[in-house]
C-alpha atoms as a PDB file:
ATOM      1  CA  UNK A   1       0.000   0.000   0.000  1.00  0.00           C
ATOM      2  CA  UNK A   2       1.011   3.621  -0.663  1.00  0.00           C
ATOM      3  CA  UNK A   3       0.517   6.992   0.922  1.00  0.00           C
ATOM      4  CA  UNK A   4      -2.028   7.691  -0.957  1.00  0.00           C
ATOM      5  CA  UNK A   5      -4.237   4.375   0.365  1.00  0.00           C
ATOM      6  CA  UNK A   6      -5.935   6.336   2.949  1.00  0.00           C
ATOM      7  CA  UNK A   7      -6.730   9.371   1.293  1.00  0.00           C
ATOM      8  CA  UNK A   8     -10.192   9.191   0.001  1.00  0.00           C
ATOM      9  CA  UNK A   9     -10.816   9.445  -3.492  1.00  0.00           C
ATOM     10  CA  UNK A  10     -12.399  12.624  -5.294  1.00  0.00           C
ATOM     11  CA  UNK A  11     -15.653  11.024  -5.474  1.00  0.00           C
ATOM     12  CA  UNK A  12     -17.354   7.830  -4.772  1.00  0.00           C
ATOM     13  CA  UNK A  13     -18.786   5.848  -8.011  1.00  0.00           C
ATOM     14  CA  UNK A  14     -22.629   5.426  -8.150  1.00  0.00           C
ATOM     15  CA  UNK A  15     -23.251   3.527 -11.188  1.00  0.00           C
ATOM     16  CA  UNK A  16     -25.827   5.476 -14.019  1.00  0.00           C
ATOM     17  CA  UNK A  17     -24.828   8.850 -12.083  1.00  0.00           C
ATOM     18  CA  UNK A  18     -22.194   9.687 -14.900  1.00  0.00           C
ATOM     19  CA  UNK A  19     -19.141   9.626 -13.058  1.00  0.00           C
ATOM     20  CA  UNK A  20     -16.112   8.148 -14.975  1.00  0.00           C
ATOM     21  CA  UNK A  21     -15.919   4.497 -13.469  1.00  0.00           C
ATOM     22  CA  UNK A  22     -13.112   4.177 -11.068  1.00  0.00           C
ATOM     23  CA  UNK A  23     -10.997   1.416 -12.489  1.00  0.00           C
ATOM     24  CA  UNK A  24     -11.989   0.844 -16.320  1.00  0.00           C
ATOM     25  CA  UNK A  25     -12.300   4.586 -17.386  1.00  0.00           C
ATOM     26  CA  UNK A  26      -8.550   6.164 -18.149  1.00  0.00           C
ATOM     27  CA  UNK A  27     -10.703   9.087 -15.733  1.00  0.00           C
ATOM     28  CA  UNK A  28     -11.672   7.091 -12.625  1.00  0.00           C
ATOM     29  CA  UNK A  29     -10.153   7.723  -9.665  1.00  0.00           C
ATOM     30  CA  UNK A  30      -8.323   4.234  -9.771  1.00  0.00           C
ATOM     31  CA  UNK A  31      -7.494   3.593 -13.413  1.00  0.00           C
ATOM     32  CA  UNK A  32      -4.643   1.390 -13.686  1.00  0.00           C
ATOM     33  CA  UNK A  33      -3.801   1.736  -9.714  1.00  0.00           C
ATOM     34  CA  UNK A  34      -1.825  -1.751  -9.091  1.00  0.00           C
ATOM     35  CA  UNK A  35      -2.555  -3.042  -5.727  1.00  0.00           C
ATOM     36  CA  UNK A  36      -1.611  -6.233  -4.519  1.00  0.00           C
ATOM     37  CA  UNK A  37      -3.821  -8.893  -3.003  1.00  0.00           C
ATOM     38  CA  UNK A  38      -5.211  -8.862  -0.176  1.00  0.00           C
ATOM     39  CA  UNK A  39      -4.036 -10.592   3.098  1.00  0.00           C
ATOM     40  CA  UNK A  40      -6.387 -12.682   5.187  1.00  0.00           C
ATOM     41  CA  UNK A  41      -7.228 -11.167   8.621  1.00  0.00           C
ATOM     42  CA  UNK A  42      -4.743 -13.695  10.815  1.00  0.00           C
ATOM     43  CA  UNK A  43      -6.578 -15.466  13.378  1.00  0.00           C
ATOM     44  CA  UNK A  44      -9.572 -12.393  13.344  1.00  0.00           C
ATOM     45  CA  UNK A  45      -7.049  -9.755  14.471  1.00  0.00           C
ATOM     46  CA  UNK A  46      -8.953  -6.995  12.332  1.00  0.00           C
ATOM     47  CA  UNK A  47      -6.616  -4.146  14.001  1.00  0.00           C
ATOM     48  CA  UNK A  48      -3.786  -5.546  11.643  1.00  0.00           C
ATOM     49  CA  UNK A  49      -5.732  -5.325   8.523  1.00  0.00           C
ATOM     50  CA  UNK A  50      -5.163  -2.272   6.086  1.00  0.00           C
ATOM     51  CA  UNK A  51      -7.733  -3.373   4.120  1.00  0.00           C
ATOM     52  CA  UNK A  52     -10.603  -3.885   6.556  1.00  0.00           C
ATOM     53  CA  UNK A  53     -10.108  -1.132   8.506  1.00  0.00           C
ATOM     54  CA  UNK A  54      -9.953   1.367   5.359  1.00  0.00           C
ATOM     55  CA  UNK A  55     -13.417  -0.399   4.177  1.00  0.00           C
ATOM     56  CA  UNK A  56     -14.805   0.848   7.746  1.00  0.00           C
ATOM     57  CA  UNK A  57     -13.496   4.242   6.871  1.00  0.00           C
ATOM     58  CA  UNK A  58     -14.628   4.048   3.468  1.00  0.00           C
ATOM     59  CA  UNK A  59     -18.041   2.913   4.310  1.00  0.00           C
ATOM     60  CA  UNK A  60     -18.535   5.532   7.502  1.00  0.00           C
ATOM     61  CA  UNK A  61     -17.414   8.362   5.152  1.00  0.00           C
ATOM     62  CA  UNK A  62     -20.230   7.378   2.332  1.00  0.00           C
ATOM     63  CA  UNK A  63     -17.928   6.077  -0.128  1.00  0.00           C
ATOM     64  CA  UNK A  64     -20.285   2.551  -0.611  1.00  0.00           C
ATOM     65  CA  UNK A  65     -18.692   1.209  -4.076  1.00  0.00           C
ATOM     66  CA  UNK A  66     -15.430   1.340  -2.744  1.00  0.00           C
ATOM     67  CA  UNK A  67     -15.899  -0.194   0.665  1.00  0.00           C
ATOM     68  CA  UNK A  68     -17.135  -2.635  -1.582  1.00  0.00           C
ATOM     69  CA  UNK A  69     -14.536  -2.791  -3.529  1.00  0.00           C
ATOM     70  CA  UNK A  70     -11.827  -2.855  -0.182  1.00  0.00           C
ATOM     71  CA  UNK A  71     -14.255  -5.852   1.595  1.00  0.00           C
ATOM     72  CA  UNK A  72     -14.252  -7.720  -1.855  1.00  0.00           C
ATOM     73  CA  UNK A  73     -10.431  -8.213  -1.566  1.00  0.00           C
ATOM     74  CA  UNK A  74     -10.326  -9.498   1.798  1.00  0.00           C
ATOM     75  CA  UNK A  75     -13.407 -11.689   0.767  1.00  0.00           C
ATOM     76  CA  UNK A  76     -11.249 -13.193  -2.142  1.00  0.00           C
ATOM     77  CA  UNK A  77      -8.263 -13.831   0.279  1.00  0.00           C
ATOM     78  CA  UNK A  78     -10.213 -15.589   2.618  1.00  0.00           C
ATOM     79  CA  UNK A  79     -11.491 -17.955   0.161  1.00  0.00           C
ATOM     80  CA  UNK A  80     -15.010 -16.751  -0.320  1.00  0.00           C
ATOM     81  CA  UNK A  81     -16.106 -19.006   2.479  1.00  0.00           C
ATOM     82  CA  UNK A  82     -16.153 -19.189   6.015  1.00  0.00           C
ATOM     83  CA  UNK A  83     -16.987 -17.082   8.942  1.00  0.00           C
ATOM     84  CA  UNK A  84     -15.035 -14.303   8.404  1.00  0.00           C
ATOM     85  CA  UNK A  85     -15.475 -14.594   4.558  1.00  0.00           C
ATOM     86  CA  UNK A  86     -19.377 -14.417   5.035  1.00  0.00           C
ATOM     87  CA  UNK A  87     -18.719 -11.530   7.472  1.00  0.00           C
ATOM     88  CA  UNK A  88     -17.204  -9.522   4.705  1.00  0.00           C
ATOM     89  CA  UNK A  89     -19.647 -10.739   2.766  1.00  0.00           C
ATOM     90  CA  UNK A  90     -22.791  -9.007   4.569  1.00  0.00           C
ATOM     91  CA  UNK A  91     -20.432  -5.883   4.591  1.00  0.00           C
ATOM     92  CA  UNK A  92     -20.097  -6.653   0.973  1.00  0.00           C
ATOM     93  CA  UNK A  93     -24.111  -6.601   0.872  1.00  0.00           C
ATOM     94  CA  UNK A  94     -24.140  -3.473   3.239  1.00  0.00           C
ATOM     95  CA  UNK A  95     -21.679  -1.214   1.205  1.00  0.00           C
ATOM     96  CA  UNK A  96     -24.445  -2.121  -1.835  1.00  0.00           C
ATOM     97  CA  UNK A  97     -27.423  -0.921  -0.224  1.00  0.00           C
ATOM     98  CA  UNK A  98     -25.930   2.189   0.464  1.00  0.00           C
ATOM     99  CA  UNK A  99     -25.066   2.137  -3.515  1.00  0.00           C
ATOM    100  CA  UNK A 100     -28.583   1.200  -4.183  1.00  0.00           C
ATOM    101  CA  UNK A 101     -29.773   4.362  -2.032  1.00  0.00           C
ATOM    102  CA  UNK A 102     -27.725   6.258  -3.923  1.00  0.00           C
ATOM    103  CA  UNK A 103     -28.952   5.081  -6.785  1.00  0.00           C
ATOM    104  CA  UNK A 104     -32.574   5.904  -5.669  1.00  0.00           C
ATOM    105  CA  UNK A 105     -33.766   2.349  -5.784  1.00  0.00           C
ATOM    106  CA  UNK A 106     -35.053   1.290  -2.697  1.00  0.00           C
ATOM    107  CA  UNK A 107     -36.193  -2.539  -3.728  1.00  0.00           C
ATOM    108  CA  UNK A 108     -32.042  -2.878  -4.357  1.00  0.00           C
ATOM    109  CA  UNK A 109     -31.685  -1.555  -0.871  1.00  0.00           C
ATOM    110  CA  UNK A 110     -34.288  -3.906   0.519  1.00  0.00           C
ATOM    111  CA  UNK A 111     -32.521  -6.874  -1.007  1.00  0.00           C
ATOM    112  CA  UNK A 112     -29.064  -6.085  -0.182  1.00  0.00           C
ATOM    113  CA  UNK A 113     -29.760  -5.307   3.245  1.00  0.00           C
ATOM    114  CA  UNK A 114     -31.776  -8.418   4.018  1.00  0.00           C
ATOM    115  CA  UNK A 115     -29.431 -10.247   2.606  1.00  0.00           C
ATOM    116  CA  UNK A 116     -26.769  -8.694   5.039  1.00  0.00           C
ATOM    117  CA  UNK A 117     -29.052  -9.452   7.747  1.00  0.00           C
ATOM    118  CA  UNK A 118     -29.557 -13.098   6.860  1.00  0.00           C
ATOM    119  CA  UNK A 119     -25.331 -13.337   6.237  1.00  0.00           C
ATOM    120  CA  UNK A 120     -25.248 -11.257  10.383  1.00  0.00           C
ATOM    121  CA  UNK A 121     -27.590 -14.161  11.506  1.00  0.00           C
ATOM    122  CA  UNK A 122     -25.893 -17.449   9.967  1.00  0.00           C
ATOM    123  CA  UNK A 123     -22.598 -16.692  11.285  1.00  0.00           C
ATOM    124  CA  UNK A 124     -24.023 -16.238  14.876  1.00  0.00           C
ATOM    125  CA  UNK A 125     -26.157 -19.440  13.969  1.00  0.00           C
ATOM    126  CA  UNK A 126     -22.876 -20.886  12.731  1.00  0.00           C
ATOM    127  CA  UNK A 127     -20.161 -20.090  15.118  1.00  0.00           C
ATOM    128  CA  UNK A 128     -22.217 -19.566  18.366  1.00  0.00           C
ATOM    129  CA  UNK A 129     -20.334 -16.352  18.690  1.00  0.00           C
ATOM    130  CA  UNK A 130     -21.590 -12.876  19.094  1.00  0.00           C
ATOM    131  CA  UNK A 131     -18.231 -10.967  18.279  1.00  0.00           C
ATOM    132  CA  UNK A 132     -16.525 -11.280  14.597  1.00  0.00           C
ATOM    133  CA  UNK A 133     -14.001  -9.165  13.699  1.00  0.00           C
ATOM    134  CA  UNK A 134     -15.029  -6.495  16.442  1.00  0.00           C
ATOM    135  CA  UNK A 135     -18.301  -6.389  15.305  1.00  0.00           C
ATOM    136  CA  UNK A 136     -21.598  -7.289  17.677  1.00  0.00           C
ATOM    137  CA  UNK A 137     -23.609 -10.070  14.834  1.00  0.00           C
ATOM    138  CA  UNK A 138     -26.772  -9.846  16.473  1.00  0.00           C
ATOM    139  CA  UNK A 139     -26.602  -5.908  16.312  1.00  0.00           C
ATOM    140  CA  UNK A 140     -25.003  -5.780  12.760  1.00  0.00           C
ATOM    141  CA  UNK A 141     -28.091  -8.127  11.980  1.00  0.00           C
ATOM    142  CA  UNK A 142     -30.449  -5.671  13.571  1.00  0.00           C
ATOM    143  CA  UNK A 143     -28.750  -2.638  11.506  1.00  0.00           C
ATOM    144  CA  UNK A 144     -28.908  -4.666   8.066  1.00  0.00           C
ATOM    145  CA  UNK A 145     -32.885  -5.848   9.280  1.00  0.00           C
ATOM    146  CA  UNK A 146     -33.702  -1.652   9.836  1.00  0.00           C
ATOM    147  CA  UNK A 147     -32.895  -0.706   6.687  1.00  0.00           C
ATOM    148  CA  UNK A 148     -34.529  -3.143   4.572  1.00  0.00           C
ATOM    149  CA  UNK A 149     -37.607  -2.343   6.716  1.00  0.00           C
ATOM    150  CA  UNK A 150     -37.063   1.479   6.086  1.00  0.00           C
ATOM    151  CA  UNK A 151     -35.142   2.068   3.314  1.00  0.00           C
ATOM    152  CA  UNK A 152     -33.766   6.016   3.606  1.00  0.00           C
ATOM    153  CA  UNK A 153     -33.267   8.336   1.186  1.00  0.00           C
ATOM    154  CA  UNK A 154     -29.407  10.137  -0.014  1.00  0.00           C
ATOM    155  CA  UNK A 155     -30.150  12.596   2.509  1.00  0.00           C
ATOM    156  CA  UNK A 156     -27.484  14.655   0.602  1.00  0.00           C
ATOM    157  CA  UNK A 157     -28.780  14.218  -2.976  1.00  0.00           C
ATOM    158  CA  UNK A 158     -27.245  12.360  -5.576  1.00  0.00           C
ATOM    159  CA  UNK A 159     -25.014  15.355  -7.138  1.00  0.00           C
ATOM    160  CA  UNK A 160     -23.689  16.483  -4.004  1.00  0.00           C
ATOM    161  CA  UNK A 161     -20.451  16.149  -1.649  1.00  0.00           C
ATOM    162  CA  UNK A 162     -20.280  12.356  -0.628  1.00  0.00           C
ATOM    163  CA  UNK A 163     -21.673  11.608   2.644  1.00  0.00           C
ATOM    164  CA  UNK A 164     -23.010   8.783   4.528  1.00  0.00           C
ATOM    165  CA  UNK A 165     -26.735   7.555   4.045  1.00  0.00           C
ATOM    166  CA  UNK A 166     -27.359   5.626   6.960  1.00  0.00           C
ATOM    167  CA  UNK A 167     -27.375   7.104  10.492  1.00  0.00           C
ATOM    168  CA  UNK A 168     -24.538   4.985  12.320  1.00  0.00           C
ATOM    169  CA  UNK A 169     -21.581   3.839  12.085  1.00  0.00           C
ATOM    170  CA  UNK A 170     -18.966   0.512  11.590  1.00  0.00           C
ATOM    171  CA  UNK A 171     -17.324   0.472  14.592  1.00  0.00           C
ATOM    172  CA  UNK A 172     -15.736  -2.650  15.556  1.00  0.00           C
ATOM    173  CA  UNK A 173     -14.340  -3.369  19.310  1.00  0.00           C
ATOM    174  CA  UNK A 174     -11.131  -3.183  20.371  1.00  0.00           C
ATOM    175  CA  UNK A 175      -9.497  -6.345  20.657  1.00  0.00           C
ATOM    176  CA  UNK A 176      -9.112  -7.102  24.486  1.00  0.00           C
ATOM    177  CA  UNK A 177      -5.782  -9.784  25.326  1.00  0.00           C
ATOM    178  CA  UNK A 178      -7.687 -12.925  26.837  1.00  0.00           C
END
């Protein structure tokens, strides 16, 4: 990673808005940036992971597609499966509905979010844990759950400064020695 990793970019990419795609238009704010592959999160230590941490930021700041786009990485280096690969997963789904809100099209939001809520719920199901990577399941779940039942609207508008669209924040736990 560079220096310029936790800058955020100039604008976050809502597809059909008309903003140059970040990585396949030569005027996105990632054409041809080479990163290299993600690390897994070692042994669910998410204080050591670049990545995670700046899809938190990322997603807490409004920027949606690229959280996405962060999560995604860490999703592919953990296989795609598991606990901590579904985690990313519902953040995955998460980042989306805020892309769908953007995007004005609240049955996207609905399905994205449920879907996050369902991912929330299996891994508790799953693992018979309530903490994952610093972040409370059952509450994540609840989160996901409230905004497919009330999907909001950009409260921002769609050609304004990015900002966040849902009213709280990632903020995983501190990791506490056993």
């Amino acid at each position: 990673m560079n220096e310029h990793d936790d800058a955020f970019p100039p604008y976050t990419y809502v597809p059909g808005l008309g903003r140059p795609h970040p990585v396949s238009s030569p005027f996105g704010h990632s054409y041809q940036v080479r990163r290299p592959p993600a690390e897994p999160i070692g042994a669910g230590d998410w204080s050591g992971s670049r990545e995670f941490i700046r899809g938190i930021k990322l997603f807490n700041a409004g920027f949606y597609w690229e959280a996405h786009e962060e999560w995604e990485r860490l999703w592919h280096a953990h296989g795609r499966s598991g606990p901590i690969a579904d985690l990313l997963k519902a953040l995955i789904k998460l980042a989306a509905a805020g892309v769908k809100v953007r995007q004005e099209q609240p049955a996207g939001v609905v399905v994205h979010a449920r879907r996050a809520a369902d991912l929330f719920l299996k891994i508790h199901n799953q693992t018979q844990e309530h903490m994952l990577l610093g972040l409370n399941l059952t509450r994540c779940a609840e989160l996901a759950r409230s905004i497919a039942d009330r999907p909001p609207l950009d409260p921002i508008g769609r050609d304004a400064v990015v900002g966040p669209v849902f009213r709280f924040q990632i903020e995983p736990e501190p990791i506490t020695p056993s």
